[in-house]
C-alpha atoms as a PDB file:
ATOM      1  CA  UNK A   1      13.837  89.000 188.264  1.00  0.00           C
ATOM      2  CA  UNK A   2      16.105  91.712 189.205  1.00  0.00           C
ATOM      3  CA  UNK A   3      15.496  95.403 190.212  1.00  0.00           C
ATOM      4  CA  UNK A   4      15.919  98.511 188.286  1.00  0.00           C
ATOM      5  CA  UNK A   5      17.372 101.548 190.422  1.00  0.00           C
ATOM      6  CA  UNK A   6      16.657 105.476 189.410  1.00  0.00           C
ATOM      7  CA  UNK A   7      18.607 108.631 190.114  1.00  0.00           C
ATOM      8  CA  UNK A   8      17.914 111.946 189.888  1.00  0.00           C
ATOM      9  CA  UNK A   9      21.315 113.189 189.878  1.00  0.00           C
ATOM     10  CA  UNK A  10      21.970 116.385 191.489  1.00  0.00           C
ATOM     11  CA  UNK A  11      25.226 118.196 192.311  1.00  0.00           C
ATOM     12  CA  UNK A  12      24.043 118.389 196.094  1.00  0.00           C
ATOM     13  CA  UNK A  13      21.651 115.743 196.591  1.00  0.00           C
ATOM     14  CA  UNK A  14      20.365 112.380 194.303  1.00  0.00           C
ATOM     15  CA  UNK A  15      17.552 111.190 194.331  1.00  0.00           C
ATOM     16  CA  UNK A  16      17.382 107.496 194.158  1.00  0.00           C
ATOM     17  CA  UNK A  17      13.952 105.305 193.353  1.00  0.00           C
ATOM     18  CA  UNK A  18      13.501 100.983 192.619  1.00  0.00           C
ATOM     19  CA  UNK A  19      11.431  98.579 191.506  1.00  0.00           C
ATOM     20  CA  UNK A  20       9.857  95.941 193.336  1.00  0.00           C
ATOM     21  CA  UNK A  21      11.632  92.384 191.990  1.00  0.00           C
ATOM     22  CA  UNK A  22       8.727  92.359 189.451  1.00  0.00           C
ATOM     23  CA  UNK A  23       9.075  95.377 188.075  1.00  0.00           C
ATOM     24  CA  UNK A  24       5.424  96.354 188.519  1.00  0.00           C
ATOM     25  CA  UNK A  25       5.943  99.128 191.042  1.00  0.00           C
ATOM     26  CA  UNK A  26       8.716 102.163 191.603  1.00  0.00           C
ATOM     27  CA  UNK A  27       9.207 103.409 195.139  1.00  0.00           C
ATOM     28  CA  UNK A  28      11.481 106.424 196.669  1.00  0.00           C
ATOM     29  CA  UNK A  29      14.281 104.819 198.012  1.00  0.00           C
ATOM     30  CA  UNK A  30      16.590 107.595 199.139  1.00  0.00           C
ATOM     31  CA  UNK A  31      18.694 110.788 198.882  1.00  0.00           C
ATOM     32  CA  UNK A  32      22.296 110.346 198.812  1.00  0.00           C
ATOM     33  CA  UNK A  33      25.390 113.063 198.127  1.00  0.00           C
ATOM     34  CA  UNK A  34      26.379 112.422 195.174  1.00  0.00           C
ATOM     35  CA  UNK A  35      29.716 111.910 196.173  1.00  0.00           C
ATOM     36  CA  UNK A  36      28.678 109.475 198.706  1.00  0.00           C
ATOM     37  CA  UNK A  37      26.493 106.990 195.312  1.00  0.00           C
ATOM     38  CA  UNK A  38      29.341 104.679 194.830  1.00  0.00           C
ATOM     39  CA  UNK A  39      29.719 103.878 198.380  1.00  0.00           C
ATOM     40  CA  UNK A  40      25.813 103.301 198.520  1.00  0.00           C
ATOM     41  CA  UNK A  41      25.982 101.323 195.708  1.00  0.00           C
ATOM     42  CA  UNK A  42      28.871  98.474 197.013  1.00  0.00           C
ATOM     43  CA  UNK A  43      26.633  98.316 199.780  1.00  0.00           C
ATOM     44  CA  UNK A  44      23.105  98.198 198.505  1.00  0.00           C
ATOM     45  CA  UNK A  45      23.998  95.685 195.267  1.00  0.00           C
ATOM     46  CA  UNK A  46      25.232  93.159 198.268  1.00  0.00           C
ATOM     47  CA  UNK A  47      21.992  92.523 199.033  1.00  0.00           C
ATOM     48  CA  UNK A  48      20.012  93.683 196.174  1.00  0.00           C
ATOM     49  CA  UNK A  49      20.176  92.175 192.493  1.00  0.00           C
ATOM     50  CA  UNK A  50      20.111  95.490 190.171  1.00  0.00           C
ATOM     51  CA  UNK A  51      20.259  95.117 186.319  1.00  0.00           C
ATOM     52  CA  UNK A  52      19.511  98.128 184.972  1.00  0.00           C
ATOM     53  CA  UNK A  53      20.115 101.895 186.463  1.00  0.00           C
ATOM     54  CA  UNK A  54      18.365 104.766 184.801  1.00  0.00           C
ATOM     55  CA  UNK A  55      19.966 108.047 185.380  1.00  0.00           C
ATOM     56  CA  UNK A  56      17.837 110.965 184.548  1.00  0.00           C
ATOM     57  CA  UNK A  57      19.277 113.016 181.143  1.00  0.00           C
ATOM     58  CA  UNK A  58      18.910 116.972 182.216  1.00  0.00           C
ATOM     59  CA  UNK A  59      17.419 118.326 179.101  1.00  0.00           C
ATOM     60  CA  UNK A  60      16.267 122.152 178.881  1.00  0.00           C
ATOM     61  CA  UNK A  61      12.862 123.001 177.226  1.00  0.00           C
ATOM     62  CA  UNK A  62      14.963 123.970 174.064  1.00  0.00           C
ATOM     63  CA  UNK A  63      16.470 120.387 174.000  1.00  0.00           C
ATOM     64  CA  UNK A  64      20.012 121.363 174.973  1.00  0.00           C
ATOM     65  CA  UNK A  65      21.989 119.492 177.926  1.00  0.00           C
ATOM     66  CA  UNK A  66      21.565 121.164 181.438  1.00  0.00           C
ATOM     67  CA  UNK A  67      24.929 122.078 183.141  1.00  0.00           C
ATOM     68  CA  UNK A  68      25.167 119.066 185.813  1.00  0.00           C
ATOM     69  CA  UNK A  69      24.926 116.551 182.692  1.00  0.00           C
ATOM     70  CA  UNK A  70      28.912 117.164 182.620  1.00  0.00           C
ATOM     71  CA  UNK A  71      28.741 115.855 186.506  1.00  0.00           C
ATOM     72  CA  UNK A  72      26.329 112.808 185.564  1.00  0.00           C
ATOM     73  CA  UNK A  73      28.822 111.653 183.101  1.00  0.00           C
ATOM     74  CA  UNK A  74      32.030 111.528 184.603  1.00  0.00           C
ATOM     75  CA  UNK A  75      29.855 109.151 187.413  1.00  0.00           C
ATOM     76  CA  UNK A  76      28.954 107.561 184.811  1.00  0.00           C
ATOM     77  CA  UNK A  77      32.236 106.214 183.636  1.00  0.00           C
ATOM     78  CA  UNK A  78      33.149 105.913 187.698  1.00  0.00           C
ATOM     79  CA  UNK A  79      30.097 103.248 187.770  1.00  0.00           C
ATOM     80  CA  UNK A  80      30.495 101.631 184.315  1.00  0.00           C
ATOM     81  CA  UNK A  81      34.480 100.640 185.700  1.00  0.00           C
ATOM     82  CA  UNK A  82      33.260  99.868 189.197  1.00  0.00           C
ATOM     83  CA  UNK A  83      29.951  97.633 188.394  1.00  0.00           C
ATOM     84  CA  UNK A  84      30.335  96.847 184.695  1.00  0.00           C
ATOM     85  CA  UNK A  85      27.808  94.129 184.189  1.00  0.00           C
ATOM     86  CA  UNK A  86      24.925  97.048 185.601  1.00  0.00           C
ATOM     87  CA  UNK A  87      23.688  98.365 181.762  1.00  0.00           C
ATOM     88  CA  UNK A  88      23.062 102.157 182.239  1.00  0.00           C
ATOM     89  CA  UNK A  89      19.858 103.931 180.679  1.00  0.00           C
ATOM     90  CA  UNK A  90      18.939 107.241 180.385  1.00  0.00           C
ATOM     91  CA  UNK A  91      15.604 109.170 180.607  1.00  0.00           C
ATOM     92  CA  UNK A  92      14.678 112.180 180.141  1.00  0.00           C
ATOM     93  CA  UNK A  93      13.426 113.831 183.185  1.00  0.00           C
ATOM     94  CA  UNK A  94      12.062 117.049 182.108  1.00  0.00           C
ATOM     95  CA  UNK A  95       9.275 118.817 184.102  1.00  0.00           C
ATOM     96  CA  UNK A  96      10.205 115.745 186.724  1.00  0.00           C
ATOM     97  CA  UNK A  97      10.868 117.853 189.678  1.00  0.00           C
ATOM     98  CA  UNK A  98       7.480 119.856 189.091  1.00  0.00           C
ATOM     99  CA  UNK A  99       5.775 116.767 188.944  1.00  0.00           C
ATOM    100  CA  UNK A 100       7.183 115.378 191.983  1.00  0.00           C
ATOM    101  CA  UNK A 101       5.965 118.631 193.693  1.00  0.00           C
ATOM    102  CA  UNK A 102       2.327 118.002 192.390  1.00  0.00           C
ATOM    103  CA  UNK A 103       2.293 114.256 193.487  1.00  0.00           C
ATOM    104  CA  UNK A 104       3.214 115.338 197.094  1.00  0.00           C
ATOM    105  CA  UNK A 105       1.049 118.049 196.905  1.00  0.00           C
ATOM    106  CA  UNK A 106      -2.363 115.789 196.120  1.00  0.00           C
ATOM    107  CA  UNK A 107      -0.621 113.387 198.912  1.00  0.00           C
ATOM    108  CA  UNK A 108      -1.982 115.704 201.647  1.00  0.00           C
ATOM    109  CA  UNK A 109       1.328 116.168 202.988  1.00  0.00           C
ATOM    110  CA  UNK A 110       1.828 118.642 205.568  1.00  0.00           C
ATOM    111  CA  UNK A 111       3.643 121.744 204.003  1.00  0.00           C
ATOM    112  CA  UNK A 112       6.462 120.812 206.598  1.00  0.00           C
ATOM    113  CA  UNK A 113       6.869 117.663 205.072  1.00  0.00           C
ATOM    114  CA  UNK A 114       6.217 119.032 201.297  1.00  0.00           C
ATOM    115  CA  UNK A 115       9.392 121.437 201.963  1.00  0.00           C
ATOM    116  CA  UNK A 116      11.522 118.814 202.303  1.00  0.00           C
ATOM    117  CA  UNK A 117      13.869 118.925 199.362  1.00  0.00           C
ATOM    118  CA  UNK A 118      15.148 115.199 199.958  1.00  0.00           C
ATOM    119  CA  UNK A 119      11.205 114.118 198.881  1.00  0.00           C
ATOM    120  CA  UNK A 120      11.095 115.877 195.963  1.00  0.00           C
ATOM    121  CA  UNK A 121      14.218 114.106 194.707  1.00  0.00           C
ATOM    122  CA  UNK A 122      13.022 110.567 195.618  1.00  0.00           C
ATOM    123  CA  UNK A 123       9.946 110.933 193.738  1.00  0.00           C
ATOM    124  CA  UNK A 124      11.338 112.264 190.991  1.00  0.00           C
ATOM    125  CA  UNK A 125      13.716 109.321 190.469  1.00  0.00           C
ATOM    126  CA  UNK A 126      10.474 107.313 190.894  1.00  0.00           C
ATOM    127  CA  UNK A 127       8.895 109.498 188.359  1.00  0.00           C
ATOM    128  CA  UNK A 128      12.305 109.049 185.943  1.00  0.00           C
ATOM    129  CA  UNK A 129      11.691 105.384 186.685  1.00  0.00           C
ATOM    130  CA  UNK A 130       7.821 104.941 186.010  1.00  0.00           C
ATOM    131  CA  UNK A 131       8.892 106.739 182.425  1.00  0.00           C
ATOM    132  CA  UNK A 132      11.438 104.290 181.463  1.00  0.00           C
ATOM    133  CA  UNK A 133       9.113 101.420 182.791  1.00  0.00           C
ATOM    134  CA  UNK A 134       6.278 103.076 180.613  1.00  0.00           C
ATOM    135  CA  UNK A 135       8.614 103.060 177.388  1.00  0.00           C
ATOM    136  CA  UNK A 136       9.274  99.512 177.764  1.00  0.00           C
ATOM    137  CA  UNK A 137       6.212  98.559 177.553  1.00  0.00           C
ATOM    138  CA  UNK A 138       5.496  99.839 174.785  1.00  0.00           C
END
């Protein structure tokens, strides 16, 4: 079975999580600039089968679209022409970056490590992820 890949899509940093080749587990994969994904991407879906990516839709608490989603669609359209047999998902990822900051917290991280801005993206594409994994289940 193939992967699913997660982004957190930020204008100066993305956080990226997968799935194990069951799809039972999500793990942090990286941060990448977001100008840097499709060049991750070429390399990473050489050796990696990917079927679905879920790119996290920036909704406010009032339910309208957060400036960057303008930014998450034109890559969009860059990745749908470049890998067009990849189906794109989204999911909303409201309150993720909060959460992230929680999870890292109870981790026992030192608050060094639980500074680190690249972290908190990671696990909130794993957090995006575990969502859209939850609502497939259902």
């Amino acid at each position: 079975m193939s992967r699913i890949l997660a982004i957190d899509y930020g204008t100066k940093r993305c956080g990226l999580a997968v799935t194990d080749s069951l799809r039972i587990t999500t793990n942090p994969l990286d941060t990448i600039h977001p100008e840097k994904l499709i060049e991750f991407f070429e390399t990473y879906f050489k050796e990696n089968e990917v079927e679905i990516l879920v790119i996290g839709l920036p909704t406010r608490m009032g339910g309208e679209a957060s400036s960057v989603e303008t930014e998450i669609v034109g890559f969009i359209r860059k990745f749908q022409k470049k890998f067009p047999h990849i189906k794109i998902e989204r999911e909303d990822e409201r309150l993720t970056s909060r959460m992230a900051q929680q999870t890292i917290l109870q981790m026992g991280l030192s608050k060094k490590k639980r500074k680190e801005k690249e972290l908190v993206d990671k696990m909130s594409a794993a957090l995006i992820l575990q969502s859209f994994l939850n609502r497939q289940q259902l």
